[in-house]
Protein backbone atom coordinates (compact mmCIF):
# COMPACT_ATOMS: atom_id res chain seq x y z
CA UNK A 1 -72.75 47.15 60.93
CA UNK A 2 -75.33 47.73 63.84
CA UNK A 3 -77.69 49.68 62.58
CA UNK A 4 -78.19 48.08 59.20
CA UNK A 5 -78.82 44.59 60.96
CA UNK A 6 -80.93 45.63 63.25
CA UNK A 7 -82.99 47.57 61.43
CA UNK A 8 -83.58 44.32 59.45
CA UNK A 9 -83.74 42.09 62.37
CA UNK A 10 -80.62 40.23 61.59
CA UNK A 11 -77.89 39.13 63.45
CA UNK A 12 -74.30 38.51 62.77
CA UNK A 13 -72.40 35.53 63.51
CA UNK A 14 -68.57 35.07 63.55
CA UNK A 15 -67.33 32.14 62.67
CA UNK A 16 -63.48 30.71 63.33
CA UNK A 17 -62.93 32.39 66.40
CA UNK A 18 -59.80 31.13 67.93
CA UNK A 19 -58.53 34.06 70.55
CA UNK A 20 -60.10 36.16 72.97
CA UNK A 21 -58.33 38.69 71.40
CA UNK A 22 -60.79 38.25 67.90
CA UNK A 23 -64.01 37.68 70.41
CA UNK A 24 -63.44 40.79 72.12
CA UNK A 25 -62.93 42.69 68.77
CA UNK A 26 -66.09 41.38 67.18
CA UNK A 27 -68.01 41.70 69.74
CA UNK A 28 -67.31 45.61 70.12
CA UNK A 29 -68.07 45.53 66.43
CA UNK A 30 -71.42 44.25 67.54
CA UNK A 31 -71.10 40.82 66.50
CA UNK A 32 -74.13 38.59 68.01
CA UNK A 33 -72.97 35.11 68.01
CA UNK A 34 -69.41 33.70 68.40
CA UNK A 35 -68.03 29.99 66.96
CA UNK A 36 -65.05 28.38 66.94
CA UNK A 37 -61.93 26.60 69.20
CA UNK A 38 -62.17 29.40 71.07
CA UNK A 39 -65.36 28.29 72.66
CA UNK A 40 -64.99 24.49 71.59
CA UNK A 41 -62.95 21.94 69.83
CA UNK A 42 -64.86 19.44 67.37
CA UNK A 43 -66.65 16.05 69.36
CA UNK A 44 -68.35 13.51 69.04
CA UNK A 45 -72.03 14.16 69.79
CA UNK A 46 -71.85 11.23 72.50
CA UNK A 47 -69.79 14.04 73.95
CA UNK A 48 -72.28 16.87 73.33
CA UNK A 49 -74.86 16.46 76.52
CA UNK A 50 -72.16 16.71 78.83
CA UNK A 51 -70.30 19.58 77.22
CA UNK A 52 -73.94 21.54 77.37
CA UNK A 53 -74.54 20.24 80.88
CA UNK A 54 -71.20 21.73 82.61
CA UNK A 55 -71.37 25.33 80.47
């Protein structure tokens, strides 16, 4: 998986990550970006600012 994205400049990104378990996994896999309840549930983007602000 590594070497073929790189070598075309791409990155992967996981999507429906719920455990750390499945985060640690992909990541040693050499998975670039991570989403899902793991890292945050759905809100409201009144919500958003202050979710980024306290990260």
């Amino acid at each position: 998986m590594n070497r073929v994205d790189r070598a075309l400049g791409l990155g992967v990104v996981a999507e429906g990550v719920e455990t750390q378990a499945q985060h640690d996994q992909l990541q040693a896999w050499g998975c670039d970006i991570f989403q899902g309840f793991l890292l945050a549930r759905p809100m409201p983007l009144s919500a958003l600012s202050e979710f980024i602000a306290t990260r």
